[in-house]
Protein backbone atom coordinates (compact mmCIF):
# COMPACT_ATOMS: atom_id res chain seq x y z
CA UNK A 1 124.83 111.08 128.54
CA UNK A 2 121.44 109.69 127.87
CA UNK A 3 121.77 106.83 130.38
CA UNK A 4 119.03 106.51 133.22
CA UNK A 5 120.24 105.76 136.66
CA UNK A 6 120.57 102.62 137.61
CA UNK A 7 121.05 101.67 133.84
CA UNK A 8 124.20 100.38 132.10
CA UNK A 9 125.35 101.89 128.75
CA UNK A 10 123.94 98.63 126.61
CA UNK A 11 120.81 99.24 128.04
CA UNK A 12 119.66 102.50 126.56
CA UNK A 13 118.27 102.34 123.19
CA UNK A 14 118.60 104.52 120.00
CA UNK A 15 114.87 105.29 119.29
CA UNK A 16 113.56 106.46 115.94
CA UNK A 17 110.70 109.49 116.50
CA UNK A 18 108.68 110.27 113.37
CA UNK A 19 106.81 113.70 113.29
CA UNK A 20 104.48 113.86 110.32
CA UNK A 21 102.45 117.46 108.56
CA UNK A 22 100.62 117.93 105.33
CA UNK A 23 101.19 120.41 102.93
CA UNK A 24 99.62 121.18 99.75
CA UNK A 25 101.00 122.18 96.60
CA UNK A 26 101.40 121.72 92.89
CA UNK A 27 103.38 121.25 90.08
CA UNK A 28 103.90 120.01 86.65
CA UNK A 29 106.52 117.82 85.32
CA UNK A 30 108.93 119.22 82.54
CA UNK A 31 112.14 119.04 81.17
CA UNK A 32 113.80 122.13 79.20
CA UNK A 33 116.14 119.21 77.37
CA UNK A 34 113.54 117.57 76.16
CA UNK A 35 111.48 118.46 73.09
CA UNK A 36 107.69 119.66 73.99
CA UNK A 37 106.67 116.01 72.10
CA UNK A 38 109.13 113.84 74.42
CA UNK A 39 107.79 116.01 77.43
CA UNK A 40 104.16 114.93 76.93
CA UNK A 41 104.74 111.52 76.05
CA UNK A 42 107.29 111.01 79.33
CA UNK A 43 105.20 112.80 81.39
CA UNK A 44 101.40 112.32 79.74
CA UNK A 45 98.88 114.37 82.18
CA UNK A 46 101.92 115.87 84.32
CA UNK A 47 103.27 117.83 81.47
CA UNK A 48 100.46 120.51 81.58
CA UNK A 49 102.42 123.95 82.20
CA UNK A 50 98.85 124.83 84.24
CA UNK A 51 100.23 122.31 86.77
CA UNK A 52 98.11 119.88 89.00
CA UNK A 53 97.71 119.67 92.86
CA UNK A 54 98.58 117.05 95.87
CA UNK A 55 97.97 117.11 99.41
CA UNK A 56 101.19 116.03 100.39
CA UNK A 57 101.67 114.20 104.05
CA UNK A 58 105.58 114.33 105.21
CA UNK A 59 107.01 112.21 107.53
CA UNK A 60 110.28 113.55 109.47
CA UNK A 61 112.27 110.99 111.37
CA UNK A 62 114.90 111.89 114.02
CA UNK A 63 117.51 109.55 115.70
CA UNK A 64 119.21 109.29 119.01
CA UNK A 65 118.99 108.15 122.46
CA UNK A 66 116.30 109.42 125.05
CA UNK A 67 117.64 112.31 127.03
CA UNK A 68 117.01 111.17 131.18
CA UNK A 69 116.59 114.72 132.07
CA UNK A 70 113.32 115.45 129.89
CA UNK A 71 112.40 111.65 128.26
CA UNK A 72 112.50 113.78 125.00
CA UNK A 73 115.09 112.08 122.28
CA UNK A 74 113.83 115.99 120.64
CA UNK A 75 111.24 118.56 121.76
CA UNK A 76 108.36 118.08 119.56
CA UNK A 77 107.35 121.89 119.65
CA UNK A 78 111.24 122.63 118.54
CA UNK A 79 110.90 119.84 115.52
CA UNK A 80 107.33 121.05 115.03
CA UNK A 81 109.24 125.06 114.41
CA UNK A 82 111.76 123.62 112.18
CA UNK A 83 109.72 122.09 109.90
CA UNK A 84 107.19 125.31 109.80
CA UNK A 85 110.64 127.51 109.26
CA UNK A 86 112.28 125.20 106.71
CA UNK A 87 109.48 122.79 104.69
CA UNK A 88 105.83 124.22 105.40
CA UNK A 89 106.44 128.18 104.84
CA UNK A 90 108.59 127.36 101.85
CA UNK A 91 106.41 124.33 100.19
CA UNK A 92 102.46 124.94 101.60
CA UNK A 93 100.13 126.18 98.92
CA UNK A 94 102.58 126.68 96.43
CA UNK A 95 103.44 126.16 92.58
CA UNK A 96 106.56 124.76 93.36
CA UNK A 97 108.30 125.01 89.85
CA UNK A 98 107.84 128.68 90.08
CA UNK A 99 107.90 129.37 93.73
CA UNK A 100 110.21 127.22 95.28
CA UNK A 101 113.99 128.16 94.70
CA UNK A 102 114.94 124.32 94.63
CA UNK A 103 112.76 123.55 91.61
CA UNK A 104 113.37 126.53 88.94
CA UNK A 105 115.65 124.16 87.14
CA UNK A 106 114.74 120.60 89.06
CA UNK A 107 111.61 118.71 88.33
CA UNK A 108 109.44 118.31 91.19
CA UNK A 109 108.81 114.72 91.27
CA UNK A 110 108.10 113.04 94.58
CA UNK A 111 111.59 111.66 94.76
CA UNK A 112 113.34 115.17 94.26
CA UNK A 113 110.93 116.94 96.65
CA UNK A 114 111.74 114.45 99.42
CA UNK A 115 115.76 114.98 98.69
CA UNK A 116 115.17 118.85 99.03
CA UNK A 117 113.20 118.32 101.95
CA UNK A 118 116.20 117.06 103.72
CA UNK A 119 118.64 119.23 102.21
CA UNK A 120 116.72 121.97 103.62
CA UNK A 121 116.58 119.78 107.24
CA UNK A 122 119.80 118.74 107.20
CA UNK A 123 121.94 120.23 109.72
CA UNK A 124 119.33 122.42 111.19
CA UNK A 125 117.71 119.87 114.11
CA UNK A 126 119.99 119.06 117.32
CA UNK A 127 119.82 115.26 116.49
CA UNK A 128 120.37 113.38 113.47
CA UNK A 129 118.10 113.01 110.73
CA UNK A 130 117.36 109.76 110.04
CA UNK A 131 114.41 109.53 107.19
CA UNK A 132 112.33 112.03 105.03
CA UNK A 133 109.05 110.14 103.93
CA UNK A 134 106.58 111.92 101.13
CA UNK A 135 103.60 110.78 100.33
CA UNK A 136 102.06 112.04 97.12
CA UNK A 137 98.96 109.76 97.27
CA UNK A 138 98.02 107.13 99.92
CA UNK A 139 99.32 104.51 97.95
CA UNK A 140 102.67 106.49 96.29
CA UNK A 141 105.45 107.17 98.98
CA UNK A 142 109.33 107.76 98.64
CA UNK A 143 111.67 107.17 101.51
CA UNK A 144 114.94 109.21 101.54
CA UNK A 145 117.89 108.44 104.22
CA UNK A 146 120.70 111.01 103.17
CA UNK A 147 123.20 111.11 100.62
């Protein structure tokens, strides 16, 4: 499987495909353990219960080797529909601490939305998952590869 005619085993490559979206949502940072003084001075700005907004631009990366019969390593309409199903219903326009299961007890920072990103991903798309990348801002991105 996956090797073209003609073409010896070493010669096919695993390639890395990276599907990106944008979502937009907000949140506000707060922990229940900590008193409403250590709250604000951890979390300054991000503490307000009101919550704050991000246009958030998430980067799914698959693994695996190209299949001959289609050049695909995944159909991009199929990854496209997974993400939709799984991230974008679920996440878009959204006050995540209150709407989003994941988050009724988890703080939505950058880091923990990327790791329920792939819990949610994980298992559901016919190749492996390789990376989750969320950016908050241009310049503030977290990379998460699995547990």
């Amino acid at each position: 499987m996956g090797v073209y005619a003609g073409m010896s085993k070493r010669e096919v490559n695993v390639v890395y495909l990276t599907r990106r979206c944008e979502f937009s949502a907000s949140h506000f940072y707060h922990n229940p353990q900590m008193s409403d003084e250590e709250n604000r001075r951890v979390f300054g700005r991000c503490n307000n219960p009101l919550g704050h907004g991000h246009n958030y631009a998430l980067e799914i990366t698959v693994e695996g080797e190209i299949d001959p019969r289609t050049g695909y390593v995944l159909d991009l309409a199929e990854l496209k529909q997974i993400l939709e199903r799984e991230v974008l219903d679920s996440f878009d326009h959204r006050f995540l601490n209150k709407e989003v299961p994941e988050f009724a007890a988890l703080i939505p920072t950058t880091e923990n939305i990327a790791v329920a990103i792939w819990r949610r991903l994980q298992g559901k798309l016919p190749t492996r998952l390789h990376r989750v990348r969320l950016y908050e801002a241009a310049d503030l991105f977290v990379d998460y590869y699995g547990e």
